[in-house]
N, C-alpha and C. Protein backbone atom coordinates (compact mmCIF):
# COMPACT_ATOMS: atom_id res chain seq x y z
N UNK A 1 -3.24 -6.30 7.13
CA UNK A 1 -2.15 -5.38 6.91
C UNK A 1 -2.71 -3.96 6.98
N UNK A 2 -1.87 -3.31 7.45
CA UNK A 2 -2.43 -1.58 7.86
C UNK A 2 -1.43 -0.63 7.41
N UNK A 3 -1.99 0.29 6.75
CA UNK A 3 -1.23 1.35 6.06
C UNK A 3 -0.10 1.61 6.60
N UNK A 4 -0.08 1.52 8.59
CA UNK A 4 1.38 1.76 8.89
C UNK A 4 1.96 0.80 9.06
N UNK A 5 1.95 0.00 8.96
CA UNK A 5 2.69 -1.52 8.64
C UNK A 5 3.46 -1.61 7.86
N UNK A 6 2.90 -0.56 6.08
CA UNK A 6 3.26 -0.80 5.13
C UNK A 6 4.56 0.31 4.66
N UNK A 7 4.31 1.12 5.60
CA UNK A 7 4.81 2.47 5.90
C UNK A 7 6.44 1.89 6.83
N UNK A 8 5.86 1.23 7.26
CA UNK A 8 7.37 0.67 8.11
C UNK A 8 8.34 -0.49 7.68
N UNK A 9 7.35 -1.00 6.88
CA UNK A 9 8.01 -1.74 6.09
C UNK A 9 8.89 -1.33 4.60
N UNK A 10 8.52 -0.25 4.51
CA UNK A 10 8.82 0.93 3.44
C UNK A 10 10.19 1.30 3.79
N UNK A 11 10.18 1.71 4.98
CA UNK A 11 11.37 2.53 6.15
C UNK A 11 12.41 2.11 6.22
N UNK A 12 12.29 0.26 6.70
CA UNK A 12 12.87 -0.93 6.93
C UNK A 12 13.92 -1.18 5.57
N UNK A 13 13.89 -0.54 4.27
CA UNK A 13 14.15 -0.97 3.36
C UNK A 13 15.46 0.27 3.21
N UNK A 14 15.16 1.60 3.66
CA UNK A 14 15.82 2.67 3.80
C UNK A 14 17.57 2.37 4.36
N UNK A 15 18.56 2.76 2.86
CA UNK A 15 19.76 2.35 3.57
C UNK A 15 20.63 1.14 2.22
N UNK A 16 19.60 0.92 2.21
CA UNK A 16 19.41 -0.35 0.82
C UNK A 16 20.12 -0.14 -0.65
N UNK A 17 21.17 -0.53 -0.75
CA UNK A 17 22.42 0.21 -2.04
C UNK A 17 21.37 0.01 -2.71
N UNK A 18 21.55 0.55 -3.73
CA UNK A 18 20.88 1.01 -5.43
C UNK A 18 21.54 -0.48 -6.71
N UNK A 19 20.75 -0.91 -7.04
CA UNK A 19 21.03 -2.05 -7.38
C UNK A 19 20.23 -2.35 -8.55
N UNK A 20 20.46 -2.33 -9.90
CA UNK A 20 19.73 -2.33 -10.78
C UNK A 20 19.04 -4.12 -11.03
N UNK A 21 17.50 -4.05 -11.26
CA UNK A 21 16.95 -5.14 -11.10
C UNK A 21 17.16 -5.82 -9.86
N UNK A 22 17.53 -5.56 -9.06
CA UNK A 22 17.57 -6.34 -7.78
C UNK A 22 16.69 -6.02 -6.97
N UNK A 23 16.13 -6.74 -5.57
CA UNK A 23 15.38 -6.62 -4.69
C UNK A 23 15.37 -7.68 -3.38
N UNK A 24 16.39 -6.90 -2.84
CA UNK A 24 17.01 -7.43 -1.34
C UNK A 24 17.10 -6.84 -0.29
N UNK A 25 16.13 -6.05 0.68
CA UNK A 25 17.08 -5.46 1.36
C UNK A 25 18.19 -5.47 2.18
N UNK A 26 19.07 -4.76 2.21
CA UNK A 26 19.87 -4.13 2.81
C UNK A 26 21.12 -4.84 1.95
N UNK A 27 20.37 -5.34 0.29
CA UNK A 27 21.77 -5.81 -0.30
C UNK A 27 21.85 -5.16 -1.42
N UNK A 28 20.37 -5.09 -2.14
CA UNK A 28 20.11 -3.96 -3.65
C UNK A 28 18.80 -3.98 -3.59
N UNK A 29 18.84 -2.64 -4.59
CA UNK A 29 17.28 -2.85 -4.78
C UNK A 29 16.79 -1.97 -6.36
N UNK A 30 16.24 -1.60 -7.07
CA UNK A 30 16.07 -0.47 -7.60
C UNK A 30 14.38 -0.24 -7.04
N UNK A 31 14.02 0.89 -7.76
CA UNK A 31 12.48 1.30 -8.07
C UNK A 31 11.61 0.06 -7.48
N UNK A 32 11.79 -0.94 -9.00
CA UNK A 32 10.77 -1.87 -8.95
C UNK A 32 10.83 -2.77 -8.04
N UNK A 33 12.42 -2.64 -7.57
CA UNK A 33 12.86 -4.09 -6.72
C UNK A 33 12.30 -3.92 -5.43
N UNK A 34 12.08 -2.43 -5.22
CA UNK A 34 11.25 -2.09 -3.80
C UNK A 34 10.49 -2.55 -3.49
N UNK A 35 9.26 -2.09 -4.50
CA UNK A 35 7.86 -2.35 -4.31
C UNK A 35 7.51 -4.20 -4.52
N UNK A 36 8.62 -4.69 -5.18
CA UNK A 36 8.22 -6.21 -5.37
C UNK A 36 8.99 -6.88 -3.84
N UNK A 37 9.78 -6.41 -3.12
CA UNK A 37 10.33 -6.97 -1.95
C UNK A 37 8.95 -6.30 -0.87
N UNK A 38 8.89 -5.41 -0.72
CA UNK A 38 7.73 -5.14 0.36
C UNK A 38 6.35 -5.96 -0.10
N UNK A 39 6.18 -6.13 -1.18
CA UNK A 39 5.14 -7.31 -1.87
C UNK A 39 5.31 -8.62 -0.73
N UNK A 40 6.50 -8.92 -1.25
CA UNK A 40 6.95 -10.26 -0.61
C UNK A 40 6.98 -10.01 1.33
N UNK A 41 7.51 -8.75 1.95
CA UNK A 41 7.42 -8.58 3.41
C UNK A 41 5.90 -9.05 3.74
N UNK A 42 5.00 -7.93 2.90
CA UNK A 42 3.92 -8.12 3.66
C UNK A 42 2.72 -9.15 2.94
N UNK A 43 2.34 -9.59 1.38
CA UNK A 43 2.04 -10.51 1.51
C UNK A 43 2.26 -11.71 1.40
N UNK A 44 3.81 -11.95 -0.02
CA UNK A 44 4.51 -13.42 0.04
C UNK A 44 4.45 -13.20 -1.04
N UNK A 45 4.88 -14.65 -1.85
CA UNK A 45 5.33 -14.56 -3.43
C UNK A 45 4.72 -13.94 -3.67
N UNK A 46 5.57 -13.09 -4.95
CA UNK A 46 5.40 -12.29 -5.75
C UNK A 46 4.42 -13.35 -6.82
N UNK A 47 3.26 -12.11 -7.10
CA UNK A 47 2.75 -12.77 -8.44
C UNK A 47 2.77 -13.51 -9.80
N UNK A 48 4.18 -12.89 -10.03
CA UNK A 48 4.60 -13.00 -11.60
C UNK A 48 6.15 -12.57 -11.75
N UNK A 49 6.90 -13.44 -12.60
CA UNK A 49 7.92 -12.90 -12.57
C UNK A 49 8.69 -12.16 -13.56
N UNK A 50 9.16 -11.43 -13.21
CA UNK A 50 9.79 -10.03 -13.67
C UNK A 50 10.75 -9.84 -14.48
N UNK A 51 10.89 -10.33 -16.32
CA UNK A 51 11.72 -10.52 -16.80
C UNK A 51 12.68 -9.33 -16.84
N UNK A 52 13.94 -9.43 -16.93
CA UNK A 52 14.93 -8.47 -17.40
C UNK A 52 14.72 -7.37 -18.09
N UNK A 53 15.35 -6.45 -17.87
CA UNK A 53 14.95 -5.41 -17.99
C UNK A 53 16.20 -4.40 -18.30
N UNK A 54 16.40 -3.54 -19.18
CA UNK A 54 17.31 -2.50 -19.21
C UNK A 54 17.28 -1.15 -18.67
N UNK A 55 17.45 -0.08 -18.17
CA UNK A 55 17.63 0.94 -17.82
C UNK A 55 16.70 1.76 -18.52
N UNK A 56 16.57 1.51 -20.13
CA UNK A 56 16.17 2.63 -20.98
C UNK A 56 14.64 2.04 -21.48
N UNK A 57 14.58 0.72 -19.98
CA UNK A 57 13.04 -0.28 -20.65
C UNK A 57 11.56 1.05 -21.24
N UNK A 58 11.69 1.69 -20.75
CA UNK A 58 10.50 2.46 -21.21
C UNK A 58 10.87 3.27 -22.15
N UNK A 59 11.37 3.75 -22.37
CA UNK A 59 12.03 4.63 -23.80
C UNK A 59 11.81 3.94 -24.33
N UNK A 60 12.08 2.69 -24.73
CA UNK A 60 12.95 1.45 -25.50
C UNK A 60 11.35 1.33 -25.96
N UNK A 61 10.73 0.67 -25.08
CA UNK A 61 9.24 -0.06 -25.29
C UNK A 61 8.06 1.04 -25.79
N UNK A 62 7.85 1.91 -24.70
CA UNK A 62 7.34 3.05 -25.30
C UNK A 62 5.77 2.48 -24.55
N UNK A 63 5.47 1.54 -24.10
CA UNK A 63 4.57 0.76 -23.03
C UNK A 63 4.61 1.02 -21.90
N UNK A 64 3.26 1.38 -21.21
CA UNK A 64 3.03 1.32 -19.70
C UNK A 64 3.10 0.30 -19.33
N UNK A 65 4.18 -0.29 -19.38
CA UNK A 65 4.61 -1.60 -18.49
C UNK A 65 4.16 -1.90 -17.28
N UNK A 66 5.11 -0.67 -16.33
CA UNK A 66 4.66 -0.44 -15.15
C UNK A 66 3.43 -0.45 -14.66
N UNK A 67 2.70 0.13 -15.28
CA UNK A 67 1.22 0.50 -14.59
C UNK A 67 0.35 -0.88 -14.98
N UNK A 68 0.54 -1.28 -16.41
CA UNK A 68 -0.06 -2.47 -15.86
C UNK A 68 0.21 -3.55 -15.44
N UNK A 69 1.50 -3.94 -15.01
CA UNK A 69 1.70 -4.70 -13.76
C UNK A 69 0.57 -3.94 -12.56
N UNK A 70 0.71 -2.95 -12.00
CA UNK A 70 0.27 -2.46 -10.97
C UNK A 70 -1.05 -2.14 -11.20
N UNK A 71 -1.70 -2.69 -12.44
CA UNK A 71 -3.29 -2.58 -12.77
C UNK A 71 -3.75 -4.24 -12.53
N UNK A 72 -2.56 -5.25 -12.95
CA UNK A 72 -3.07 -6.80 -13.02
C UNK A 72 -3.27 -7.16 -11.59
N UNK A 73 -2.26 -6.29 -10.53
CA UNK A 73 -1.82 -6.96 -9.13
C UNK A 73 -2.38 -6.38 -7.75
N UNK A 74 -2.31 -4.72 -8.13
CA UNK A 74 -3.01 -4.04 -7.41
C UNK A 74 -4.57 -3.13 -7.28
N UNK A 75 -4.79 -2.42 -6.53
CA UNK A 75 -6.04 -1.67 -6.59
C UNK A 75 -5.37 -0.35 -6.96
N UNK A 76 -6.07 0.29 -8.32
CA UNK A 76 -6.02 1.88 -8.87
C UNK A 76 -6.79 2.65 -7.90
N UNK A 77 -6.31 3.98 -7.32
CA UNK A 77 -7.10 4.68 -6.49
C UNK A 77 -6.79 6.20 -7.67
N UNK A 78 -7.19 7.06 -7.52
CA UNK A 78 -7.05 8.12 -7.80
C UNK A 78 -5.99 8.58 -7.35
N UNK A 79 -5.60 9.35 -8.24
CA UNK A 79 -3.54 10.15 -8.04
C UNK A 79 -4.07 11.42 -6.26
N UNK A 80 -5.15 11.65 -6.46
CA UNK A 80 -5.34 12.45 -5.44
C UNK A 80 -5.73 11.93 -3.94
N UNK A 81 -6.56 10.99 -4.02
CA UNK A 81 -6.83 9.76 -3.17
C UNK A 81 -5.62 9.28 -2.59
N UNK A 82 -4.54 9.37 -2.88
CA UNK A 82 -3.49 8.20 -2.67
C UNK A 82 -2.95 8.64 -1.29
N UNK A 83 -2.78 7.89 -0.60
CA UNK A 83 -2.16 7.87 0.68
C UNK A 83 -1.18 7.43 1.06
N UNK A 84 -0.88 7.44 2.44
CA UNK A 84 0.49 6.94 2.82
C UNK A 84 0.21 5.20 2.68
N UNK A 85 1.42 4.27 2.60
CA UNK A 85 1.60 3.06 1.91
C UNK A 85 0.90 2.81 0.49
N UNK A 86 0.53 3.53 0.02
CA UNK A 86 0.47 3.69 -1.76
C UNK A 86 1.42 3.56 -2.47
N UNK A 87 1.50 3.21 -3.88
CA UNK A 87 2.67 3.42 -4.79
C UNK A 87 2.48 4.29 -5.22
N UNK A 88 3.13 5.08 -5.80
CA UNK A 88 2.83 5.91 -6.90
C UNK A 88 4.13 5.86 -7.80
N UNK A 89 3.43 6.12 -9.05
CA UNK A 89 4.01 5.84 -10.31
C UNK A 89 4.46 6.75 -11.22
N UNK A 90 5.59 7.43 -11.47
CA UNK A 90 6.36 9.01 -12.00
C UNK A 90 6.26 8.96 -13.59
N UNK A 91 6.17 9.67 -13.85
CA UNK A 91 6.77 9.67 -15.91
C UNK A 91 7.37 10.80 -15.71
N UNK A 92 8.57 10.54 -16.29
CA UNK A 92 9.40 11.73 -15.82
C UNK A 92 9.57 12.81 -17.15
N UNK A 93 8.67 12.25 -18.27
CA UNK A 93 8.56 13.16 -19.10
C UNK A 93 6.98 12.88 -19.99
N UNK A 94 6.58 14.24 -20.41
CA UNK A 94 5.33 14.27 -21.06
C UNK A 94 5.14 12.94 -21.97
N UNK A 95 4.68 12.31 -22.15
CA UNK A 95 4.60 11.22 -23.29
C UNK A 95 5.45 10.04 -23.10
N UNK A 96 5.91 9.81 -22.34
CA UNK A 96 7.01 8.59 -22.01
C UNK A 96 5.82 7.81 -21.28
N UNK A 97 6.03 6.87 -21.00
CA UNK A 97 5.19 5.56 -20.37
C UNK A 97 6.05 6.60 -18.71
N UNK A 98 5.41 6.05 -17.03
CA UNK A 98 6.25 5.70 -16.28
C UNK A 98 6.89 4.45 -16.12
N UNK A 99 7.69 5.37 -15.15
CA UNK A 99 8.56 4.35 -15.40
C UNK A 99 9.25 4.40 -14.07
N UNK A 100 9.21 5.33 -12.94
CA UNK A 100 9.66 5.04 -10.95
C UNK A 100 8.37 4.97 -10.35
N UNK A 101 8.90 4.38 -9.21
CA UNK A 101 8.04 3.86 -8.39
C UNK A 101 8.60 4.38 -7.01
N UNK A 102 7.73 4.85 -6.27
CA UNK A 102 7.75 5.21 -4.96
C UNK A 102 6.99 4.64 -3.95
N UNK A 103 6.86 4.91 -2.59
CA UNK A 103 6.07 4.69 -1.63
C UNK A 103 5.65 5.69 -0.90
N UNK A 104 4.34 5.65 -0.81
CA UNK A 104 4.03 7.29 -0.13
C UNK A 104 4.31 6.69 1.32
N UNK A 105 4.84 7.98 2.50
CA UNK A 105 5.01 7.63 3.89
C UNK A 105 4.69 8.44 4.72
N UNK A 106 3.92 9.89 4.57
CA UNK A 106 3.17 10.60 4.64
C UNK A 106 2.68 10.89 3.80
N UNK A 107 1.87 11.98 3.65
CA UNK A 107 1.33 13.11 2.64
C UNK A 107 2.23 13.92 2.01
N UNK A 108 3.84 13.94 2.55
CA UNK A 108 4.68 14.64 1.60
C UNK A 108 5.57 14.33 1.76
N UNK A 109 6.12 13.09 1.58
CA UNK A 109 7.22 12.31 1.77
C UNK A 109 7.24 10.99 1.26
N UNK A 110 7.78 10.42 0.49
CA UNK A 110 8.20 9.04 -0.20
C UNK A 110 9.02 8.13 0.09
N UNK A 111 9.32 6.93 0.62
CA UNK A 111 10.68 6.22 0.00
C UNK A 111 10.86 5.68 -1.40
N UNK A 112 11.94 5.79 -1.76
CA UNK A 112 11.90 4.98 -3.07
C UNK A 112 13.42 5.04 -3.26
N UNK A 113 13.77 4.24 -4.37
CA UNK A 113 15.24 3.67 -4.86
C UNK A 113 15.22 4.24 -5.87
N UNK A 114 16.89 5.00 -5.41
CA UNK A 114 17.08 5.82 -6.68
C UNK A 114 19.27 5.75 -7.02
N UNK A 115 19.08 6.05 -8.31
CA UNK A 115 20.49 5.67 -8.46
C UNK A 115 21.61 6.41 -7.77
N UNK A 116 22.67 5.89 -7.46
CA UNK A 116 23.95 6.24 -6.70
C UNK A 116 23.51 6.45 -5.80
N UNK A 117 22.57 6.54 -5.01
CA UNK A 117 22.18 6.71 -3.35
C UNK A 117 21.34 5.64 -2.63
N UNK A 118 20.22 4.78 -3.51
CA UNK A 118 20.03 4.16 -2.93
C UNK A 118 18.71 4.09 -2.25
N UNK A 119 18.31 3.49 -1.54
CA UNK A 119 16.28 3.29 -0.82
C UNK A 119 16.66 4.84 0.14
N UNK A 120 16.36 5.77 -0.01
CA UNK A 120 15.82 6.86 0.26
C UNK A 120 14.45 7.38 0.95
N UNK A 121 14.26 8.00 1.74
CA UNK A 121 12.74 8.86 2.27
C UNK A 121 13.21 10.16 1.88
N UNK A 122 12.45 10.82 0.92
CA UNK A 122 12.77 12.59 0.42
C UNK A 122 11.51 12.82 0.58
N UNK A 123 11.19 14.77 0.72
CA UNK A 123 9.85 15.39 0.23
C UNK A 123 9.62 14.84 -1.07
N UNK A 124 8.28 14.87 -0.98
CA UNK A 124 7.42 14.77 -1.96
C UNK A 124 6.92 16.49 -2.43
N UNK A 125 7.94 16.67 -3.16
CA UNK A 125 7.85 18.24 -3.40
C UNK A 125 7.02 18.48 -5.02
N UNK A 126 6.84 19.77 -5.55
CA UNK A 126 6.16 19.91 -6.70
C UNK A 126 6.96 19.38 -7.78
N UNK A 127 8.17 19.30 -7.49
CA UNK A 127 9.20 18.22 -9.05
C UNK A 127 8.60 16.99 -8.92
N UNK A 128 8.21 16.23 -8.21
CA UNK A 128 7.54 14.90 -7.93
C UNK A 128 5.77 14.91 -8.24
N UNK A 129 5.56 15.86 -7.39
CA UNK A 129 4.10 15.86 -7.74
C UNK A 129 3.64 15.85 -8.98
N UNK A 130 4.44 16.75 -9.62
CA UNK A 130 3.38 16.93 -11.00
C UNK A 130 3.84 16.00 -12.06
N UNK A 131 5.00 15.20 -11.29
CA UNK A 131 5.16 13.64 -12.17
C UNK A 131 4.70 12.65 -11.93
N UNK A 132 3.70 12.42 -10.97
CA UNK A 132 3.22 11.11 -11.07
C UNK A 132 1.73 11.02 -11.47
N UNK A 133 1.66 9.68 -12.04
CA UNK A 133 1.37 9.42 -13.24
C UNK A 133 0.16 8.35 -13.01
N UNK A 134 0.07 7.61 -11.78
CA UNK A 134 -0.41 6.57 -11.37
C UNK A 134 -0.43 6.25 -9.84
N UNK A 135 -1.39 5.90 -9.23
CA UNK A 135 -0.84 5.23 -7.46
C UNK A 135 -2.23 4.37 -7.63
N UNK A 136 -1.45 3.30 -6.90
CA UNK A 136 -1.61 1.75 -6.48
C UNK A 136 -1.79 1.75 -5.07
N UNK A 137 -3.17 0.71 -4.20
CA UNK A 137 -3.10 0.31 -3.16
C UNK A 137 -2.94 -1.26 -3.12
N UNK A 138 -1.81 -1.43 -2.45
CA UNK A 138 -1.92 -3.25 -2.04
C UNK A 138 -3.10 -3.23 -1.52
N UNK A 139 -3.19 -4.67 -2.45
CA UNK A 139 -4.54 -5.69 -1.85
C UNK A 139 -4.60 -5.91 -0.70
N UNK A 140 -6.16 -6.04 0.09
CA UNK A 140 -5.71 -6.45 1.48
C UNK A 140 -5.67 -5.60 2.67
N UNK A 141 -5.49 -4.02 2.34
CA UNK A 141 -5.54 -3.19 3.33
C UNK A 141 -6.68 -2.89 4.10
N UNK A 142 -6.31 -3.12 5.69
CA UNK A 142 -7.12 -3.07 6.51
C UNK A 142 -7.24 -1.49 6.98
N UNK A 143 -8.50 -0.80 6.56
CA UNK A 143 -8.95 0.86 6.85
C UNK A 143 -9.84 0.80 7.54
């Protein structure tokens, strides 16, 4: 698997209603449902499965949930290191666990699932940058 593989498979998902806990494309998806369906595109079952979850799961928990899923499953690179087909991982506030998930698809550009709109590609502008929190490389990448 090759970074632009993962990048197109990212793309492929673009269009995809906003769908809380779900992960289908082109039927729902949220955040997590992204990164666990492109899991499944490019390498197959998912690892582990993904109990239920509420909206306010990280408030609520107050746990880096997220990240360590993406510490048990994937490779940690450095937030600066991170490249295109990376995850990266937002806290959208000082002291909160994260809690979105993106896909890098250049150097300044993301897809990711977001509410009322849906699997999206936006800049990766300084409101984003200086929120993320974490980036992940799938296992497996051929560099």
């Amino acid at each position: 698997m090759t970074r632009d593989e993962i990048v197109a498979a990212a793309r492929g998902w673009i269009g995809t209603p906003y769908r809380h806990q779900a992960s289908l494309k082109g039927v729902g998806a949220d955040c997590l449902g992204l990164v666990r369906g492109l899991w499944r595109d490019l390498i197959g079952p998912e690892p582990e499965a993904v109990p239920a979850y509420s909206p306010d799961w990280a408030e609520a928990g107050g746990r880096e949930t997220l990240a360590a899923g993406g510490l048990r499953h994937m490779i940690a690179v450095p937030i600066e290191a991170a490249q295109p087909g990376d995850v990266v991982l937002y806290r959208f506030r000082e002291g909160l666990p994260a809690k979105h998930a993106g896909l890098l698809v250049t150097a300044d550009r993301m897809v990711h699932a977001t509410e009322r709109i849906g699997v999206v590609e936006v800049a990766l502008g300084p409101w984003w940058r200086r929120r993320i929190a974490y980036a992940f490389a799938f296992p497996g990448i051929d560099t």
